[in-house]
Protein backbone atom coordinates (compact mmCIF):
# COMPACT_ATOMS: atom_id res chain seq x y z
CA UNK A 1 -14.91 178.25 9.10
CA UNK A 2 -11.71 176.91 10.50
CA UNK A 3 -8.76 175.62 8.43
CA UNK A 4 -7.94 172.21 10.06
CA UNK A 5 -4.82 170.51 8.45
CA UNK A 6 -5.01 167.16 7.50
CA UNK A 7 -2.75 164.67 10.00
CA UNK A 8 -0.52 163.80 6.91
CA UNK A 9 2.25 165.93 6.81
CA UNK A 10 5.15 165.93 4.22
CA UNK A 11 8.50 164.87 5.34
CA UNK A 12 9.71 168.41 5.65
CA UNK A 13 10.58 170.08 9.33
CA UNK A 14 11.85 173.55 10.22
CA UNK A 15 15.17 172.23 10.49
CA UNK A 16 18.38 173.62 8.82
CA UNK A 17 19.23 171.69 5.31
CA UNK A 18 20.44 172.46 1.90
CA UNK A 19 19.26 174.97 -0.04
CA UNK A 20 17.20 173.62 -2.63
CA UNK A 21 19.62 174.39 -5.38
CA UNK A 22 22.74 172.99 -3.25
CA UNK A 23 20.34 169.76 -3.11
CA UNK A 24 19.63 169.52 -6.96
CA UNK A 25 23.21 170.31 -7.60
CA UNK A 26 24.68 167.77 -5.13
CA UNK A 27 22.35 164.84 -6.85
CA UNK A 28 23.85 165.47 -10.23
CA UNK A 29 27.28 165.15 -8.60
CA UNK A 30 26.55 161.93 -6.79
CA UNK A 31 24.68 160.41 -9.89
CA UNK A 32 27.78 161.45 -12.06
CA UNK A 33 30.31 160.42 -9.77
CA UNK A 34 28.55 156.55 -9.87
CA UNK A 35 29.07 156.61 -13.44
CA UNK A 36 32.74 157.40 -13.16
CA UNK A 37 34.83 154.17 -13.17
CA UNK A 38 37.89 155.18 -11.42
CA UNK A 39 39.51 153.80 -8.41
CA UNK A 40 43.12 154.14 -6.82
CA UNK A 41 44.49 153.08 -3.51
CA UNK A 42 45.36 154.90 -0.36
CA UNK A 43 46.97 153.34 2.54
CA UNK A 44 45.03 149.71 1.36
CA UNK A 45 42.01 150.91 0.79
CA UNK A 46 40.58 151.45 -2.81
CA UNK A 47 38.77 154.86 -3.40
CA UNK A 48 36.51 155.46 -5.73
CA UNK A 49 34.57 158.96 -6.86
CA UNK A 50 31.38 157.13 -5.57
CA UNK A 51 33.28 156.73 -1.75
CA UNK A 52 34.92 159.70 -1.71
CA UNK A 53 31.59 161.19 -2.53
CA UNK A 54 29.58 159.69 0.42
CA UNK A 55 33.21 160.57 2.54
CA UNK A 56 32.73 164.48 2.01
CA UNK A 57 28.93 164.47 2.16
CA UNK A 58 28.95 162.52 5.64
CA UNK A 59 30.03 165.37 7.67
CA UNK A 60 26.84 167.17 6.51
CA UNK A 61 24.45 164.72 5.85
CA UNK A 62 25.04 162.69 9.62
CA UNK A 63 24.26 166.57 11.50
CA UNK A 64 21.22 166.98 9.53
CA UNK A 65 20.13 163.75 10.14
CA UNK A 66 20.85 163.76 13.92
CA UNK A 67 19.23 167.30 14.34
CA UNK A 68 16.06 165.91 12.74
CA UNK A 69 16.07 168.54 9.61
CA UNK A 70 13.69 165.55 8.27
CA UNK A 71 11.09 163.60 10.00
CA UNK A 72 12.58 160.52 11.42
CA UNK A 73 10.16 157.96 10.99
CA UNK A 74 10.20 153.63 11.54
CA UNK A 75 11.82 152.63 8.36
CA UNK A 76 15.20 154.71 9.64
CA UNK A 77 15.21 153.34 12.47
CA UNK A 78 15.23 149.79 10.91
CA UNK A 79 17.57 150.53 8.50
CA UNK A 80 20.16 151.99 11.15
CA UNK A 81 19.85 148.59 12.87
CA UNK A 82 20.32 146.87 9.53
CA UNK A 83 23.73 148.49 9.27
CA UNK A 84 24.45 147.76 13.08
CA UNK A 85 23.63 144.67 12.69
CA UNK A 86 25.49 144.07 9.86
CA UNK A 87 29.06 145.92 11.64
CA UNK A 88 28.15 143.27 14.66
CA UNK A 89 28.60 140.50 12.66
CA UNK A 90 31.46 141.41 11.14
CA UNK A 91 32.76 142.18 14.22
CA UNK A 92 32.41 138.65 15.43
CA UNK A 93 33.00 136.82 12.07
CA UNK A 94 35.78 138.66 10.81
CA UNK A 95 37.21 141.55 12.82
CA UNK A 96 40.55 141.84 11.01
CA UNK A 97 38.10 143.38 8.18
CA UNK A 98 36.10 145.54 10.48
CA UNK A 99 37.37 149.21 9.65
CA UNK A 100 37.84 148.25 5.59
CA UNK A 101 34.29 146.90 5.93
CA UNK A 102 33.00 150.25 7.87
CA UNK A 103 35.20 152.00 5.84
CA UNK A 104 33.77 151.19 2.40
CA UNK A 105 30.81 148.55 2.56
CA UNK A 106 28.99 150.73 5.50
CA UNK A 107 29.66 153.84 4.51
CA UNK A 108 28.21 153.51 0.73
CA UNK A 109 24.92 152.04 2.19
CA UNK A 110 24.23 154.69 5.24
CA UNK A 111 25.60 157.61 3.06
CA UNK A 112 24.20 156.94 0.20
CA UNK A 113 20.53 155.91 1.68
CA UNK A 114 20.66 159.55 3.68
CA UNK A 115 21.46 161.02 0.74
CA UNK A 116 18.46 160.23 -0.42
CA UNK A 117 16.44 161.36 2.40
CA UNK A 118 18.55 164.36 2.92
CA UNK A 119 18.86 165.82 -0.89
CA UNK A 120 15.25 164.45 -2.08
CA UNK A 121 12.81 166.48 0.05
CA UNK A 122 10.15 167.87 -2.39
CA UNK A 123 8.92 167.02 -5.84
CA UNK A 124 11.43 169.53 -7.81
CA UNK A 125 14.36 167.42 -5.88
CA UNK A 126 12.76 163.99 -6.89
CA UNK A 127 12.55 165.11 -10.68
CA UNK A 128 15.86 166.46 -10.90
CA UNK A 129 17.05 162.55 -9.23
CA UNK A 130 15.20 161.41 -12.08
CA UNK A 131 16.82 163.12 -14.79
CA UNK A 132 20.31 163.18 -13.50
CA UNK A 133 19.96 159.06 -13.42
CA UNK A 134 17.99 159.12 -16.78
CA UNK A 135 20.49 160.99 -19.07
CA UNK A 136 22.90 158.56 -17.47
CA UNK A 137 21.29 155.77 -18.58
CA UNK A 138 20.33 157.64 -22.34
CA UNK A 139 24.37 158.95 -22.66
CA UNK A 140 25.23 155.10 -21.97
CA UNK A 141 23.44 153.45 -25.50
CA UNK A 142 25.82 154.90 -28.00
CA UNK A 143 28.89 153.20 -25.93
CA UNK A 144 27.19 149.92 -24.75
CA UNK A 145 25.89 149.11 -28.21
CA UNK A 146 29.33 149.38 -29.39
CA UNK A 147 30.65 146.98 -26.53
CA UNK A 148 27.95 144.52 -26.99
CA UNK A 149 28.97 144.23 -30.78
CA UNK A 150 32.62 144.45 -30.17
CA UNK A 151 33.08 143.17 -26.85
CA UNK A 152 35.45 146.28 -26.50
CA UNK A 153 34.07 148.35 -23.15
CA UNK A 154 35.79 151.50 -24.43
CA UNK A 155 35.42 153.51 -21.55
CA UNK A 156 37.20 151.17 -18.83
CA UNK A 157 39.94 150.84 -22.27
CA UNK A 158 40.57 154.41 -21.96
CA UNK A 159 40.97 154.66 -18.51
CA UNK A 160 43.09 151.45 -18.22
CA UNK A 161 45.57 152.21 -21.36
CA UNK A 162 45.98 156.19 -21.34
CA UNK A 163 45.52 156.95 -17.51
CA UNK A 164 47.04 156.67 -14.22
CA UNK A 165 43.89 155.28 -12.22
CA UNK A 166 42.97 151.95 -11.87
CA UNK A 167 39.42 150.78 -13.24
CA UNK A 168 37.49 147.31 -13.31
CA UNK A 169 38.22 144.59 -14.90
CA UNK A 170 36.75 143.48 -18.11
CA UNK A 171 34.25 140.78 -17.99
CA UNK A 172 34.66 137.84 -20.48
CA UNK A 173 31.41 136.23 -21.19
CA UNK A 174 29.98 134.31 -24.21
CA UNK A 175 27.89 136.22 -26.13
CA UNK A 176 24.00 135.69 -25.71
CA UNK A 177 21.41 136.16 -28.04
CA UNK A 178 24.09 137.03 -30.68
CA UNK A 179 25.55 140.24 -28.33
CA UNK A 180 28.32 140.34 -26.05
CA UNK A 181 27.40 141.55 -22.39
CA UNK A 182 27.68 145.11 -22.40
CA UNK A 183 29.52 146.64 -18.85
CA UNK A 184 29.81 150.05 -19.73
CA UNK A 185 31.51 151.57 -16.33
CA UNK A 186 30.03 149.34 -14.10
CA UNK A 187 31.88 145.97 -12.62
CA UNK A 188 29.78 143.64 -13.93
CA UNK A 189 27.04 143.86 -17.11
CA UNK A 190 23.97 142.61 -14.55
CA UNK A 191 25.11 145.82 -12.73
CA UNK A 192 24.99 148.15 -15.61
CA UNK A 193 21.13 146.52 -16.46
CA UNK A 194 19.66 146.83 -13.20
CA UNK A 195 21.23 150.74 -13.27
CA UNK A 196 18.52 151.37 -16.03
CA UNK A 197 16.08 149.17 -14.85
CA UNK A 198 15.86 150.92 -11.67
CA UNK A 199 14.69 154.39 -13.36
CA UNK A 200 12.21 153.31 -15.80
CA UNK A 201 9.24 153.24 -14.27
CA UNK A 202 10.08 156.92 -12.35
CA UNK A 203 11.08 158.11 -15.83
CA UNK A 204 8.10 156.99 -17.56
CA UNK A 205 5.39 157.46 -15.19
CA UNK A 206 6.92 160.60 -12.92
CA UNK A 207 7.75 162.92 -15.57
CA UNK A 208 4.52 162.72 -17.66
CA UNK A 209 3.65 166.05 -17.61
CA UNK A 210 7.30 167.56 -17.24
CA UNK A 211 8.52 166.09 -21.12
CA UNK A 212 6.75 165.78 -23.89
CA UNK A 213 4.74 162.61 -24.47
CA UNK A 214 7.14 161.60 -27.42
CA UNK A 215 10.26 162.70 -25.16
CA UNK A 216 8.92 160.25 -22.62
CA UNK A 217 8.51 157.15 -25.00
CA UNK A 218 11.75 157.61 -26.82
CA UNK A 219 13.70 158.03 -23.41
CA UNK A 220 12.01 154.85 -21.82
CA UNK A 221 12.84 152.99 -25.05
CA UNK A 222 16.51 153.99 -24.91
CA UNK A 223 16.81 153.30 -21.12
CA UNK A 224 15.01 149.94 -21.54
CA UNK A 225 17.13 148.98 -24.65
CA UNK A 226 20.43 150.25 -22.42
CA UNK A 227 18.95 147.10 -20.13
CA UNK A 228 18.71 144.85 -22.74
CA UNK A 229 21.94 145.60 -23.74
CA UNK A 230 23.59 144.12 -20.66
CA UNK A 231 22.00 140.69 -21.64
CA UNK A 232 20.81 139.77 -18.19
CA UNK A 233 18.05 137.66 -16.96
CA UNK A 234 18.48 140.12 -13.94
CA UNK A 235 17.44 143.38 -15.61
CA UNK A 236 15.05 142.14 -17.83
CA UNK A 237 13.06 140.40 -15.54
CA UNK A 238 13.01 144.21 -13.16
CA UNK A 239 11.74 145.58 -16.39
CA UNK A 240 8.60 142.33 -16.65
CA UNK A 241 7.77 142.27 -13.42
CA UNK A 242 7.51 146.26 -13.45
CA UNK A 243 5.30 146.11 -16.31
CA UNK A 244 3.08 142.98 -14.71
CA UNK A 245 3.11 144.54 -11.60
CA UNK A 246 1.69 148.15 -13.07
CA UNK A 247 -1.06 146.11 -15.38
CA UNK A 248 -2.22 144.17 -12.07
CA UNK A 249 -2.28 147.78 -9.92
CA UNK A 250 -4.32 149.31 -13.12
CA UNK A 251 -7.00 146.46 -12.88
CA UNK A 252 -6.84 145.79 -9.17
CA UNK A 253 -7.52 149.90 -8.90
CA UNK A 254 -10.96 149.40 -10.38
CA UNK A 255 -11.91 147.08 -7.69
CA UNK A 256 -10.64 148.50 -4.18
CA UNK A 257 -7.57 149.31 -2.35
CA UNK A 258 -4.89 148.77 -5.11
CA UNK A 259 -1.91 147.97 -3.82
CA UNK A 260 -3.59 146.32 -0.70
CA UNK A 261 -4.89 143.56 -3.81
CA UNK A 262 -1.83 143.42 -5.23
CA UNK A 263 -0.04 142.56 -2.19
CA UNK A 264 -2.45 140.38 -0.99
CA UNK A 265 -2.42 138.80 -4.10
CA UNK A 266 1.00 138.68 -4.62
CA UNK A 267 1.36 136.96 -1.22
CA UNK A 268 -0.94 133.97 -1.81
CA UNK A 269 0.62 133.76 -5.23
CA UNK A 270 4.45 133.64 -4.07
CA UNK A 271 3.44 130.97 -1.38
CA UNK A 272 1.80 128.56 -4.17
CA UNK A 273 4.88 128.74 -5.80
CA UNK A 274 6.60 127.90 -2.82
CA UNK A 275 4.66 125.13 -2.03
CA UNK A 276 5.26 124.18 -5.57
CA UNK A 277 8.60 124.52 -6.19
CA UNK A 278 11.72 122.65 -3.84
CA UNK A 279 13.47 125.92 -3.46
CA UNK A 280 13.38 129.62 -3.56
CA UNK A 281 9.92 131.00 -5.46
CA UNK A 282 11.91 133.35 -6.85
CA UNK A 283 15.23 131.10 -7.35
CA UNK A 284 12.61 128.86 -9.63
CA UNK A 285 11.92 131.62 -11.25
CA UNK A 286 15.02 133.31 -12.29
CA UNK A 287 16.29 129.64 -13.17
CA UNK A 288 13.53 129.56 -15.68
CA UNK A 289 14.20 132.90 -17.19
CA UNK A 290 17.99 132.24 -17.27
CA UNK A 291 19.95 133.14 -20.70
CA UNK A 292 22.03 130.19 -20.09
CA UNK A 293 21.11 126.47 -18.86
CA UNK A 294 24.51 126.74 -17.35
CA UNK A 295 23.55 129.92 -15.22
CA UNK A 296 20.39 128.24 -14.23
CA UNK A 297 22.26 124.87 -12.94
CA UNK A 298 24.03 126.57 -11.11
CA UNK A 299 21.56 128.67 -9.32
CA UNK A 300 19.65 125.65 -8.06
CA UNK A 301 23.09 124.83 -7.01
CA UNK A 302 23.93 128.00 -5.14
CA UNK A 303 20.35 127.78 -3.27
CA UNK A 304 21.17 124.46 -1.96
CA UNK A 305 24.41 125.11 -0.44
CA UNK A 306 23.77 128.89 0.82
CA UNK A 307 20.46 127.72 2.23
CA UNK A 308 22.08 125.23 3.82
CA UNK A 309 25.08 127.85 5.12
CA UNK A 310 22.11 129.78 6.53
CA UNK A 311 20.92 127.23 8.54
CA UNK A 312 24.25 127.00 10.00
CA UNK A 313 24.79 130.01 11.51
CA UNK A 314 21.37 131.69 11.38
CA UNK A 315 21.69 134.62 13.77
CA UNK A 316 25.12 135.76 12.89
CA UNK A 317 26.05 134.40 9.89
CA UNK A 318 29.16 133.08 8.25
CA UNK A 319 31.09 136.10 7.55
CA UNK A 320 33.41 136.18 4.79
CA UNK A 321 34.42 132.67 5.70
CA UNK A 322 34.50 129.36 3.19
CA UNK A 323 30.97 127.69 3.04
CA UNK A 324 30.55 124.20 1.86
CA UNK A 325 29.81 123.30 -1.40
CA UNK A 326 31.00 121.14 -4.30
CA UNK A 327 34.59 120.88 -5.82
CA UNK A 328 33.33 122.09 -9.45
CA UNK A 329 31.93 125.96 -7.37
CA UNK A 330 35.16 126.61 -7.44
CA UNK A 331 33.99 130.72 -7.44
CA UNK A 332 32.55 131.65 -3.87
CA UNK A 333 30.10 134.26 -5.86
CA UNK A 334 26.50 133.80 -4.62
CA UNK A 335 24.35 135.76 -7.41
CA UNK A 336 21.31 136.19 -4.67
CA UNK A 337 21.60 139.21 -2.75
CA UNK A 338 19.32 138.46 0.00
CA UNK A 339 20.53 134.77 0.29
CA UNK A 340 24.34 136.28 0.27
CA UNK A 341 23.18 138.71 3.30
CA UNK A 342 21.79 135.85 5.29
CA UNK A 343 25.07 133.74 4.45
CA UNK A 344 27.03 136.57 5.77
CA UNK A 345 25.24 138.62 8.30
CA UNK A 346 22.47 136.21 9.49
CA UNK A 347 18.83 135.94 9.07
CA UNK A 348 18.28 139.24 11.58
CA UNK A 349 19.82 141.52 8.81
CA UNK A 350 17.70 140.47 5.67
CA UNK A 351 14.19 140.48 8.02
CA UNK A 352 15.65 144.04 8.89
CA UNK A 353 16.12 145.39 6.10
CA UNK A 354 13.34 144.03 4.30
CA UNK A 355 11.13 145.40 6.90
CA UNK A 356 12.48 148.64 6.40
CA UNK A 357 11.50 148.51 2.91
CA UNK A 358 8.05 146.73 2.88
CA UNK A 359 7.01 149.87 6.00
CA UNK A 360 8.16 152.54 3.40
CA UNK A 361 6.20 150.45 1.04
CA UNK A 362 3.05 151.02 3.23
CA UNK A 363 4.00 154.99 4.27
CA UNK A 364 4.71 156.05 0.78
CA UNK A 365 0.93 154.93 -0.58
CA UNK A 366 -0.54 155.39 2.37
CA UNK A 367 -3.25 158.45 1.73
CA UNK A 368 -6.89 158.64 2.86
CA UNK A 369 -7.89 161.38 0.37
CA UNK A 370 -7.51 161.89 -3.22
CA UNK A 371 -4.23 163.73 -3.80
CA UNK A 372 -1.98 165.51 -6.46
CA UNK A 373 -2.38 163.39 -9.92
CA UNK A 374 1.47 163.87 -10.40
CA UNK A 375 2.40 162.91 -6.86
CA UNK A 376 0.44 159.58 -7.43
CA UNK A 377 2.62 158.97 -10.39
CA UNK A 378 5.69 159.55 -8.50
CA UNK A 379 4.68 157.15 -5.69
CA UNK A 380 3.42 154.76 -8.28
CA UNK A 381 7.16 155.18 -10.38
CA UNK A 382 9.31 154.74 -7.18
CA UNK A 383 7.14 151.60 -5.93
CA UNK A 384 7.78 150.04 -8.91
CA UNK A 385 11.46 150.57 -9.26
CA UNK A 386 11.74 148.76 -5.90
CA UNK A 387 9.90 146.13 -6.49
CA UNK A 388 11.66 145.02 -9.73
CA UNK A 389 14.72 145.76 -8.07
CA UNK A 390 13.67 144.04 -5.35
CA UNK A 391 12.90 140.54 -6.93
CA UNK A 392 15.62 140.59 -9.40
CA UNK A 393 17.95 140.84 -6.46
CA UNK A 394 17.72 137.22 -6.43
CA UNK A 395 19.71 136.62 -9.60
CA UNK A 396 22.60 139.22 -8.22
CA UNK A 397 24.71 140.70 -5.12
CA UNK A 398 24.04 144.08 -5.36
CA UNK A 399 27.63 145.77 -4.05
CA UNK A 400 29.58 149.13 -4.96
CA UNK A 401 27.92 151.36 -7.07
CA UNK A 402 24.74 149.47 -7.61
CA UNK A 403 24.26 148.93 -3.87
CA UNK A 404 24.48 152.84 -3.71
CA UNK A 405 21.85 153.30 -6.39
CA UNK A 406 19.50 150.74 -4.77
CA UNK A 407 20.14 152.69 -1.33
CA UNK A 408 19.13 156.56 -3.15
CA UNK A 409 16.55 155.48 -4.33
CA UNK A 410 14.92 153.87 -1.61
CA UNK A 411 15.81 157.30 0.83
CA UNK A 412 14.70 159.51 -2.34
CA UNK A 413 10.65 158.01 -2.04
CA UNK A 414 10.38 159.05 2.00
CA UNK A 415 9.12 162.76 1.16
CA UNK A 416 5.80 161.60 -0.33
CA UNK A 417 4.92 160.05 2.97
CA UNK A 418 1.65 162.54 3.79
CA UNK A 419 2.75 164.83 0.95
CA UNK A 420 -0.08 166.36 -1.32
CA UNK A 421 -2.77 165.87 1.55
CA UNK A 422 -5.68 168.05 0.85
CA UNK A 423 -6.95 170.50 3.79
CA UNK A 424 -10.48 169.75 5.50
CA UNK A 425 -12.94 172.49 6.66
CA UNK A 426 -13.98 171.97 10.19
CA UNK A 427 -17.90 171.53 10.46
CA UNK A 428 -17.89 173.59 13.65
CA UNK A 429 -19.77 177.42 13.59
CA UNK A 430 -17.17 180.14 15.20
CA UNK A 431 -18.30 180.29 18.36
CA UNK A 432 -17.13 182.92 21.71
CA UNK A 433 -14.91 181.09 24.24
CA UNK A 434 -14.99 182.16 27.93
CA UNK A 435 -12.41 185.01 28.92
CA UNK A 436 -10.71 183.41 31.53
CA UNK A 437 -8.68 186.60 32.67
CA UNK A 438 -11.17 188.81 32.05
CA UNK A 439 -14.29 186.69 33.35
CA UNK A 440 -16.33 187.73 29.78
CA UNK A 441 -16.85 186.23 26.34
CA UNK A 442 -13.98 186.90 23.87
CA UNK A 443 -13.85 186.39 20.33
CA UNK A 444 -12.48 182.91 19.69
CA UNK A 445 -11.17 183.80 16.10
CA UNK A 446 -9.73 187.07 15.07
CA UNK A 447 -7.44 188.25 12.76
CA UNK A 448 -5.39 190.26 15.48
CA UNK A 449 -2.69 189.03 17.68
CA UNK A 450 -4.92 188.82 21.48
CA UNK A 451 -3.92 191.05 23.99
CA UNK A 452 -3.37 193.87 20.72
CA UNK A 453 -4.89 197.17 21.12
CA UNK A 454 -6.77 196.55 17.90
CA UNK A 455 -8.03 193.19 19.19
CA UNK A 456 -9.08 195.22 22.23
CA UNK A 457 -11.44 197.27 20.33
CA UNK A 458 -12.54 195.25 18.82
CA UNK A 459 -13.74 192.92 21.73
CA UNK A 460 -15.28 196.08 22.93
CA UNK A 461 -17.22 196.54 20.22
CA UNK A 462 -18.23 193.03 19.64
CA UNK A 463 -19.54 192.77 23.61
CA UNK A 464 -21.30 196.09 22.85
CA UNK A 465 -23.12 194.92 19.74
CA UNK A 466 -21.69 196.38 16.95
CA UNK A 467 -19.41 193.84 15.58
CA UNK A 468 -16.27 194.67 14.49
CA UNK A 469 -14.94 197.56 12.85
CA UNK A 470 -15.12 196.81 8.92
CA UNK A 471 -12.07 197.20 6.77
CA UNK A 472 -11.13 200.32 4.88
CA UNK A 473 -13.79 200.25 1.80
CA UNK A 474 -12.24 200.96 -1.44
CA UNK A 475 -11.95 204.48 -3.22
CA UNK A 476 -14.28 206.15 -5.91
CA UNK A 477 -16.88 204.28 -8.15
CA UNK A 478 -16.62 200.97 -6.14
CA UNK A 479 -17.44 202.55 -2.66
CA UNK A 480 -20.73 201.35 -1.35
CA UNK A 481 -23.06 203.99 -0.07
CA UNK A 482 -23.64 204.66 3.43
CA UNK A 483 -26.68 202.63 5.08
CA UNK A 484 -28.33 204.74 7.79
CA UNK A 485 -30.43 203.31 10.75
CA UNK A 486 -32.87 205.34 12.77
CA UNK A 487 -32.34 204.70 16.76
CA UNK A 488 -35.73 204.60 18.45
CA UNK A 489 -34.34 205.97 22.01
CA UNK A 490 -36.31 203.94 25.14
């Protein structure tokens, strides 16, 4: 029988990369150099651990890229027209900010999502991601628990009182639910939720049979209380619509194509609330699941005015210019990310981008045979980080360090696309193929090299009659016994 390899094939190539444990040990660095909340200026521009990061891994990650060390497939090529795009309109909108823009803004978002295709390339890779971003978001309870009862973000204290580098700013909010609004190192607490929100579902679902089931409970409890500690509408609705989203793929997986249903589905659904609501689905949404009435308010608010920016200047956007809107906004924040990128860089940028997305959506669970239980769980734990992420981005601008997060993980999911696809046997008897520079029959499979002496032979012999020459049998007891024939002659 002949081995016939199935069409999927994982995103690996014969290229030159990292070493495996060069790739394991530069994700721990760029996960712990995210969580480091230290900035300080050189010649203008403010330089953080996360930049300076993506600035030393670009002049390795780029070649490897460019010499195709992974398989370059439809969603890169969207995305690298995303960040075009997004330089273009700068360009023309505000081109006194073009090189601190490309500098910073452009750099974090095509570093950091090549990091992810470049340093995640098998299983072992993804897992080690997973834990690096994990014990991140475990490390964080002790110190966010204490901010959200003192409203004291001890960390960003430290740096700010008994260092010489610059950190951010603390936030001043009300307390909610009887807890201040826990930061940890992050610039805003919305930031620090969506951080754990983001590796829940890979946590929980990838690493089932890497930890111990109690391991795995006890760390998803910790990273989803780190989320709650944040007190954000933004985080905990990732965290719901995870959960919803994994109970409809369960029951949806008994009928058919799961996440065909659920998208489907989820399609017709978002419209009726469109239909039903007089703005975003999703604005309606997060309004209703605001902490605050305040917060909510002003969301509708924010919708009207940036929708009606957008319609403005569709194609290219507003840049960082002022956009109408009532006396009382005094703050220009818009807390919708994909709103804010259509305000800014046009309509062209969020349709790229999410199209770059929704295709690595499709590619990632895309398989026609039943594959590796754990790889399913992986696909099904990155999916669902995205998605959350995804939707709550409409209750937040995802910039800095958080943008950089969103950005690995979206590069870290493209090695499942055809990984763990089982190999097919070929129906097809072995059959002898025409000779064509001999003008005879030839064996069509052998395990010689052609043109060998030994595949010479043992041509010879096949023509002749005889077969081929067996292998060496073994020595003593196991040796089978000779079988004699009697040769009639003619």
């Amino acid at each position: 029988m002949q081995d016939v390899r199935s069409t999927g094939q994982a995103d690996l190539s014969q290229g030159a990369g990292f070493r495996p444990k060069t790739r394991r040990a530069l994700l721990w660095l760029v996960v712990i150099a995210l969580a480091i909340p230290i900035s300080y200026e050189i010649f203008g521009f403010r330089v953080t651990p996360a930049l300076l990061s993506m600035i030393c891994l670009s002049p390795f990650i780029v070649p490897q890229f460019l010499q195709r060390v992974v398989v370059w497939r439809l969603p890169d090529l969207l995305f690298m027209m995303f960040v075009l795009w997004q330089s273009l309109t700068i360009l023309l909108n505000n081109p006194e900010r073009l090189v601190a823009f490309t500098g910073q803004q452009t750099l974090l978002t095509m570093i950091g999502y090549l990091s992810g295709r470049l340093l995640v390339r098998d299983s072992q890779d993804f897992v080690t991601l997973i834990m690096a971003w994990a014990t991140v978001s475990m490390v964080s309870v002790p110190f966010a628990l204490y901010e959200a009862l003192t409203d004291d973000p001890v960390i960003l204290r430290i740096i700010r009182d008994h260092t010489i580098f610059n950190t951010f700013e603390f936030n001043d909010y009300e307390p909610r639910l009887g807890f201040y609004r826990a930061q940890f190192v992050f610039t805003h607490p919305i930031h620090y939720g969506l951080m754990s929100a983001m590796i829940i579902a890979p946590f929980f679902f990838g690493l089932k049979t890497r930890i111990s089931a109690l391991g795995r409970w006890a760390g998803a409890a910790l990273i989803g209380f780190a989320a709650f500690l944040s007190v954000s509408s933004g985080a905990v609705l990732s965290i719901v619509l995870q959960l919803l989203v994994f109970v409809w793929h369960q029951i949806a997986a008994r009928i058919g194509n799961a996440w065909r249903i659920v998208g489907v589905s989820g399609a017709v659904f978002y419209a009726i609330l469109e239909l039903a609501s007089d703005r975003s689905a999703l604005t309606a949404l997060s309004t209703r699941l605001a902490f605050s009435s305040e917060n909510a308010y002003f969301r509708t608010l924010i919708w009207e005015f940036g929708s009606a920016q957008v319609r403005r200047t569709p194609i290219f956007g507003n840049g960082y210019h002022y956009w109408p809107r009532p006396w009382y906004m005094r703050a220009d924040s818009v807390d919708n990310h994909w709103l804010l990128m259509a305000m800014v860089h046009g309509i062209p940028a969020v349709v790229l981008l999410i199209g770059s997305i929704l295709f690595a959506f499709h590619k990632v669970n895309q398989r026609n045979q039943p594959g590796d239980p754990e790889l399913d769980r992986f696909r099904l734990g990155w999916t669902l980080s995205l998605i959350g992420t995804c939707m709550s981005a409409s209750t937040v601008a995802l910039w800095g360090e958080i943008q950089m997060f969103f950005m690995l993980i979206l590069g870290a999911g493209f090695w499942m696309i055809g990984a763990g696809a089982a190999p097919v046997r070929s129906e097809q008897p072995e059959q002898q193929v025409p000779d064509e520079t001999q003008g005879r029959a030839r064996l069509a499979y052998s395990r010689f090299p052609y043109g060998s002496h030994a595949a010479a032979a043992q041509h010879s012999r096949a023509t002749a009659g005889q077969g081929p020459r067996p292998r060496s049998e073994p020595p003593g007891p196991l040796r089978a016994k000779p079988v004699r024939f009697n040769r009639r002659e003619p």
